[in-house]
Protein backbone atom coordinates (compact mmCIF):
# COMPACT_ATOMS: atom_id res chain seq x y z
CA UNK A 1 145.30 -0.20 -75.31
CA UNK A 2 147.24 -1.66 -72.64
CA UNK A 3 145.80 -5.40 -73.01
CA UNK A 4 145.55 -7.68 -75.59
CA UNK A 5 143.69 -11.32 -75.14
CA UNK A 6 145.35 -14.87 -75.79
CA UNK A 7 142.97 -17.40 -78.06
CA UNK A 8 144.50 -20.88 -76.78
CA UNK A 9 142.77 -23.60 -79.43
CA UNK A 10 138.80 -23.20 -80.11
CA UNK A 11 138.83 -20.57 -77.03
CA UNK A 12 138.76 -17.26 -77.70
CA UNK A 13 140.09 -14.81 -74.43
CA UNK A 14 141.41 -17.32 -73.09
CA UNK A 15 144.10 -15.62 -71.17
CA UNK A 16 144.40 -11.51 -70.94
CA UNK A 17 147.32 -9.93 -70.81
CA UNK A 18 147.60 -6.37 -69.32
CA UNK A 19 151.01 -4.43 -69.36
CA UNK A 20 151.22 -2.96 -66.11
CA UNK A 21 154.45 -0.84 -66.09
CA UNK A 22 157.80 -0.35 -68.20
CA UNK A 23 161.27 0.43 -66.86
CA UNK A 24 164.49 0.40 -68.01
CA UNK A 25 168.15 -0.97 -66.77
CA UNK A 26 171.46 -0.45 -67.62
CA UNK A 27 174.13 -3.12 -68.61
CA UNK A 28 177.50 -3.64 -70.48
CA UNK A 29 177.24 -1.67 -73.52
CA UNK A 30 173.36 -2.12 -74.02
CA UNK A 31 170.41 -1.56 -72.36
CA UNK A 32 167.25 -3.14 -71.48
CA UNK A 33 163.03 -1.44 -71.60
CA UNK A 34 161.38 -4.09 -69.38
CA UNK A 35 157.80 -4.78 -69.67
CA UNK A 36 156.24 -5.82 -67.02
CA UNK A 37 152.78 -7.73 -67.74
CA UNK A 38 149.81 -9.10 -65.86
CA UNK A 39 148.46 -12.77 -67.04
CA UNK A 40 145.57 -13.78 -65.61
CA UNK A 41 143.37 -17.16 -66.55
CA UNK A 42 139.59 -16.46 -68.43
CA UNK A 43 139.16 -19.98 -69.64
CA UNK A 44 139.63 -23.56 -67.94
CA UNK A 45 141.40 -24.13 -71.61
CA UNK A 46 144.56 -22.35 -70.44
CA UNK A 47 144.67 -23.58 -66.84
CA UNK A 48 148.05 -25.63 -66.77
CA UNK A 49 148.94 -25.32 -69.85
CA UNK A 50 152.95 -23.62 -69.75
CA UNK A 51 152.96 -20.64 -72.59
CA UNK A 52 155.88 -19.16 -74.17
CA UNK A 53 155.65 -15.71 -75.70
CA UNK A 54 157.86 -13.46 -77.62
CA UNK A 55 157.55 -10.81 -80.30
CA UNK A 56 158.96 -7.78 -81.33
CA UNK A 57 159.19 -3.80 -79.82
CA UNK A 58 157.66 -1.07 -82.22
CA UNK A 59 158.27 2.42 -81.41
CA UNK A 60 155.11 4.90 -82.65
CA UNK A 61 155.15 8.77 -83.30
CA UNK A 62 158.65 9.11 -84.14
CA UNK A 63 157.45 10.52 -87.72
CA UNK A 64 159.67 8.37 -90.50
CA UNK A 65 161.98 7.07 -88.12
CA UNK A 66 158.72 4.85 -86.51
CA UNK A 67 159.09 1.57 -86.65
CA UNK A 68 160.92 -1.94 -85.78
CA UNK A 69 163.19 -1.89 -82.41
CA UNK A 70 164.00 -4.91 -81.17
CA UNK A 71 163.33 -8.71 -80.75
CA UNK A 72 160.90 -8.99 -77.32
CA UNK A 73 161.39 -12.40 -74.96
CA UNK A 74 160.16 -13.45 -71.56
CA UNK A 75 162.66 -13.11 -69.16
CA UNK A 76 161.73 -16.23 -66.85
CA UNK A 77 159.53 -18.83 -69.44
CA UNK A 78 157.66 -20.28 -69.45
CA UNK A 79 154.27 -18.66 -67.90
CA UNK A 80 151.97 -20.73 -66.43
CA UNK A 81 148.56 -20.22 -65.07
CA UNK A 82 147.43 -23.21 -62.60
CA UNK A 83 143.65 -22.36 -62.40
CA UNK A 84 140.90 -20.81 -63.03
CA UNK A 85 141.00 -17.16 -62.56
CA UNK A 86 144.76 -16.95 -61.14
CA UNK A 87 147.01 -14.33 -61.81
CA UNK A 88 150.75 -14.32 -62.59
CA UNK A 89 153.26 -11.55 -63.53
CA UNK A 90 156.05 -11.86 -66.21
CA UNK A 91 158.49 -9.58 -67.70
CA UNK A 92 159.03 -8.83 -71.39
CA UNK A 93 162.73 -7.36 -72.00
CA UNK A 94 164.17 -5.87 -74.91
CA UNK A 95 167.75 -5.21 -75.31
CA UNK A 96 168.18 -1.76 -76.56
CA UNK A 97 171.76 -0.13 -77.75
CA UNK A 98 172.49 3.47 -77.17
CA UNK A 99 172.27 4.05 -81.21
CA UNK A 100 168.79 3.21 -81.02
CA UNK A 101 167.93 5.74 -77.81
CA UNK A 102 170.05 8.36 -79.62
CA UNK A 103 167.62 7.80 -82.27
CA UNK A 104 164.61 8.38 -80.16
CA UNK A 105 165.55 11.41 -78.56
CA UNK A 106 166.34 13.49 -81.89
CA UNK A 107 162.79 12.16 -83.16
CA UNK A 108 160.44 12.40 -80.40
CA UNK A 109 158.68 14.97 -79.65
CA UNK A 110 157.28 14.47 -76.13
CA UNK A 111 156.59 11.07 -74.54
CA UNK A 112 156.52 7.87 -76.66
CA UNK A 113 154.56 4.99 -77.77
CA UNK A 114 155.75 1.18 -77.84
CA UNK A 115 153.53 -1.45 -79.90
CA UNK A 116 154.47 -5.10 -78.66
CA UNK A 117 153.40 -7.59 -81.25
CA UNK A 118 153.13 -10.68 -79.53
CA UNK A 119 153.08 -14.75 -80.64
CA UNK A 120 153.09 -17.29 -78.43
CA UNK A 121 152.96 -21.16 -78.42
CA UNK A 122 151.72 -23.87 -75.55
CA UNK A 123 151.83 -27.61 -74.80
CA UNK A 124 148.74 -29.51 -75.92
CA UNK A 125 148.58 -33.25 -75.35
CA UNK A 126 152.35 -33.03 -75.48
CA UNK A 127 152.26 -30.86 -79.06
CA UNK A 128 153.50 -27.82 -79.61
CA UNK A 129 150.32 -25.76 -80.18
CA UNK A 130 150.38 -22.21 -81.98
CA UNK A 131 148.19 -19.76 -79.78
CA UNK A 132 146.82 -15.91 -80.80
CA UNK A 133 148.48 -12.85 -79.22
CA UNK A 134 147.54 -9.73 -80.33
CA UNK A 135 149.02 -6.01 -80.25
CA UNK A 136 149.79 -4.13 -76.61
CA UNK A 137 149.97 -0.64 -76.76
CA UNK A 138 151.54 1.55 -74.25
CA UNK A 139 152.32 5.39 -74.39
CA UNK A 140 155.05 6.65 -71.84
CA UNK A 141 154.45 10.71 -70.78
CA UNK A 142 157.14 12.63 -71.06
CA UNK A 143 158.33 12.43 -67.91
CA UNK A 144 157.97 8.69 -67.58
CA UNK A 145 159.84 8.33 -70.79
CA UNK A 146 162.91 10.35 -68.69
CA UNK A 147 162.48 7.97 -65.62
CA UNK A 148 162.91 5.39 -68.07
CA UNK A 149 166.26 7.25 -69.63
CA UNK A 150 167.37 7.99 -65.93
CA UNK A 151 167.25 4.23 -65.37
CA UNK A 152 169.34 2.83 -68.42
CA UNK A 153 171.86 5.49 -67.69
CA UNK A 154 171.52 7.00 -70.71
CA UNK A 155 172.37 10.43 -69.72
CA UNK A 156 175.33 9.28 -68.38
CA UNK A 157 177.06 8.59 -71.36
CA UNK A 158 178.17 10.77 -74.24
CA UNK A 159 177.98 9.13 -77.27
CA UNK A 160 179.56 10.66 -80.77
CA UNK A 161 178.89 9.01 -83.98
CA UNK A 162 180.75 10.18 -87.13
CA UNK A 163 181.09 9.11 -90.53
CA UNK A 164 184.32 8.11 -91.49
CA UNK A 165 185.77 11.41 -93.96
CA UNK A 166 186.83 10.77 -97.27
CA UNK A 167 190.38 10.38 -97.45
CA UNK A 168 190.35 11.91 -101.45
CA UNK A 169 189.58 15.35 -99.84
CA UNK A 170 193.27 15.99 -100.56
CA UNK A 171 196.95 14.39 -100.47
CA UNK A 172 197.18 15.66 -97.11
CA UNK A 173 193.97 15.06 -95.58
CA UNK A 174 194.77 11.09 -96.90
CA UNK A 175 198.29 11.56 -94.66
CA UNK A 176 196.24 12.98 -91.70
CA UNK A 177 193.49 10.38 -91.83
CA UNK A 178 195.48 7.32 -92.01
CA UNK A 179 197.72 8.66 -89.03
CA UNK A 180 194.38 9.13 -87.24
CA UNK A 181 193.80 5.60 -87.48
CA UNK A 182 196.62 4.44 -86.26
CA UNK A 183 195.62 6.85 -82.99
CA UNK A 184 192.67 4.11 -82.66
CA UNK A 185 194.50 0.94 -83.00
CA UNK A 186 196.69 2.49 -80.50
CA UNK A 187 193.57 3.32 -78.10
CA UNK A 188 192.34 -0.01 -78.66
CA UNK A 189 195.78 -1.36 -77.13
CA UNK A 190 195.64 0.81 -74.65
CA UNK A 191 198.87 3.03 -75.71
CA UNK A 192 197.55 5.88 -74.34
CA UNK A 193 200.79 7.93 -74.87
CA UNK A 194 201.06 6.58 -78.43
CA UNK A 195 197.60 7.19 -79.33
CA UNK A 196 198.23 11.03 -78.51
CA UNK A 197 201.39 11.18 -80.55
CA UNK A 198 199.63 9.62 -83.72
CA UNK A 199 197.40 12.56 -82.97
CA UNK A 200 199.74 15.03 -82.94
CA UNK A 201 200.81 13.39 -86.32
CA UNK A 202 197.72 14.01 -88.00
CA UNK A 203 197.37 17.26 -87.44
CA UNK A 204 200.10 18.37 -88.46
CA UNK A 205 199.69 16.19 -91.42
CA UNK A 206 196.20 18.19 -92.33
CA UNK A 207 198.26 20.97 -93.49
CA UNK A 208 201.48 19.59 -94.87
CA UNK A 209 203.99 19.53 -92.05
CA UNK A 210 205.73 17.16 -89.65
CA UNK A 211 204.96 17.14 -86.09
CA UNK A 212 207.79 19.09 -85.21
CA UNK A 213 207.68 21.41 -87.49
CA UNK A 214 204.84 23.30 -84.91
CA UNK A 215 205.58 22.62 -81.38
CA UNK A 216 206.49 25.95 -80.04
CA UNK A 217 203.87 27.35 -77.24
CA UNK A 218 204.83 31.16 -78.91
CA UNK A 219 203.65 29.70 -82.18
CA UNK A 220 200.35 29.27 -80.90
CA UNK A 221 199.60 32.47 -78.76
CA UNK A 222 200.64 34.59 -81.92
CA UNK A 223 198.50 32.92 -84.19
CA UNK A 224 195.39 33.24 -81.98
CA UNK A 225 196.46 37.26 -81.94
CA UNK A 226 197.00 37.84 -85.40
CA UNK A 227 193.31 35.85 -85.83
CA UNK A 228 192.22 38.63 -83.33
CA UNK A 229 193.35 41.26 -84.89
CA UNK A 230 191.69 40.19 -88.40
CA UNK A 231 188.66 39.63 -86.47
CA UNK A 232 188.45 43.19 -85.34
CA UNK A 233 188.44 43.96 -88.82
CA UNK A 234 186.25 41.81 -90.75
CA UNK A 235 184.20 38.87 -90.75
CA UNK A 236 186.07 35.21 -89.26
CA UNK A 237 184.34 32.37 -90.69
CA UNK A 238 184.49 28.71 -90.10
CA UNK A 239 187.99 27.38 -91.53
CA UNK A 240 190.12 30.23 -89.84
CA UNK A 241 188.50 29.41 -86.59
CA UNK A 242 188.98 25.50 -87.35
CA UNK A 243 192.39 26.14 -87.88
CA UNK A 244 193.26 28.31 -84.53
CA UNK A 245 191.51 24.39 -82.91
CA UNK A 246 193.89 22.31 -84.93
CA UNK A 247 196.99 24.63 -83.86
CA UNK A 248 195.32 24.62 -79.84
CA UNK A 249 194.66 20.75 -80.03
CA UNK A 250 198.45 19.81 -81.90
CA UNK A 251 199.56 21.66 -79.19
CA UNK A 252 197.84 19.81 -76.51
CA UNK A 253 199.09 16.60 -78.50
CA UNK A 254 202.66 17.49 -78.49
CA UNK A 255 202.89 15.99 -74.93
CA UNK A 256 202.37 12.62 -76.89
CA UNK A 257 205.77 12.98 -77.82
CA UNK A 258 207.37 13.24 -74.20
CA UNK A 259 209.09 9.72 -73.72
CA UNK A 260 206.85 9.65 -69.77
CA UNK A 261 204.28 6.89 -70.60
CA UNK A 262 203.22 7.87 -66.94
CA UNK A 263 202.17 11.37 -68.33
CA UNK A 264 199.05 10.64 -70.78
CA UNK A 265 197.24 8.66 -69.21
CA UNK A 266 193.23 6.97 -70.72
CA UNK A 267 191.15 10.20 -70.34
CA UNK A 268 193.46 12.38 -72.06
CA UNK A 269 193.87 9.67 -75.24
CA UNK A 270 190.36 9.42 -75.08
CA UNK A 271 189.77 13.19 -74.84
CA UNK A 272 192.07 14.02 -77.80
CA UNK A 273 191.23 11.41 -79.70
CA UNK A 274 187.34 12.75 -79.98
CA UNK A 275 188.33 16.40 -80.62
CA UNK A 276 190.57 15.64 -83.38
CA UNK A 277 187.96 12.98 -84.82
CA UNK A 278 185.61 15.67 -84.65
CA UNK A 279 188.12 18.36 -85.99
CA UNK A 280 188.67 15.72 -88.84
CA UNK A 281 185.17 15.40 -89.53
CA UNK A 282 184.11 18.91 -90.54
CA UNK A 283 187.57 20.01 -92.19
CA UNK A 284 187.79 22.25 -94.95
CA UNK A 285 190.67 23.95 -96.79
């Protein structure tokens, strides 16, 4: 149900609330599902009287992933209803991150379902008064649910999430990985050309060489024949194929090395530092 009724004191339905519409917006590094909700004035109880609510988001039918979102508050409070049978609008916002979104999307499996639970308190007499809110439901179609994405951005942004590898894989891979993170402090202070060259490091440190021990553009071409050559033959699986990437992306990161800050600029740091992150990730040998 879309509505849920507000017992102020001794009066039941005193106030009903009916959620209207939701939309979403976009801001720096989070995002927001606004709910935007009707109040209108049943009893002469709650005529005056300034409410505050606030509560928290539930997200339904996302099988065991269901369950607690975020912390819910009124973003202009408080609400107030100056007579009998008036009418006001207020908006409930939640700020969402794009974890949370990334969430929803691998879970859902066709529109979605929020559950606001609500509390709420008023002025009585000059107390603080508790007052009853209870549940609003409201189930987005599947193409609502994408105007809402559309409208946070979220489909803007890609967003990669991996668990940090453990470094006791091997004496190398311990090499590789700690040169990887010095790549990141080196993004982080925005050494873009530095960031590559750590890079370039670690890759060549995943199989037990220097950096410029494997810098040669021939080196590269003939490894990707001789792979092509075994691949006419027989079966290729995964870690042959893994290592014709590390070889294509320690090549890329050999620029890193060039003394031209000029040259490597953010996207390229940012581009190599993902693909060997990810290259990192899965590694076997």
């Amino acid at each position: 149900m879309n509505e849920a009724w507000v017992n102020i004191g001794w009066a039941n339905n005193a106030v009903r609330l009916d959620l209207k519409k939701v939309q979403g917006s976009s801001g720096l590094g989070v995002m927001q599902l606004r709910f935007h909700v009707e109040a209108s004035c049943r009893d002469e109880v709650a005529a005056q009287k300034p409410l505050w609510f606030e509560g928290g988001l539930f997200a339904e039918g996302l099988g065991t992933s269901s369950g607690y979102v975020r912390r819910l508050v009124v973003e202009d409070s408080p609400v107030t209803l100056h007579s009998l049978a008036a009418t006001t609008n207020f908006v409930l916002v939640a700020d969402i991150d794009h974890r949370q979104l990334q969430v929803i999307e691998e879970h859902r499996t066709g529109g979605i379902k929020f559950r606001l639970q609500l509390t709420g308190t008023t002025m009585n007499d000059g107390n603080l008064e508790r007052i009853g809110v209870g549940n609003v439901e409201y189930e987005l179609t599947q193409s609502d649910w994408a105007a809402v994405l559309e409208q946070m951005q979220y489909r803007r942004l890609l967003l990669i999430e991996l668990d940090a590898p453990d470094a006791n894989r091997s004496e190398e891979f311990k090499v590789a990985l700690d040169f990887y993170r010095d790549a990141e402090k080196q993004y982080l202070k925005q050494e873009w050309r530095l960031t590559v060259e750590a890079l370039r490091q670690s890759l060549a440190a995943l199989v037990g060489k220097t950096a410029d021990e494997e810098d040669e553009a021939a080196d590269v071409e003939a490894a990707f024949k001789t792979l092509r050559r075994e691949a006419n033959k027989t079966r290729v699986g995964y870690p042959p194929r893994a290592e014709q990437v590390r070889r294509a992306l320690k090549f890329m990161c050999d620029l890193g090395a060039h003394p031209e800050t000029a040259e490597t600029v953010k996207v390229h740091a940012h581009s190599a530092l993902l693909m060997t992150g990810g290259l990192l990730h899965g590694w076997e040998r």
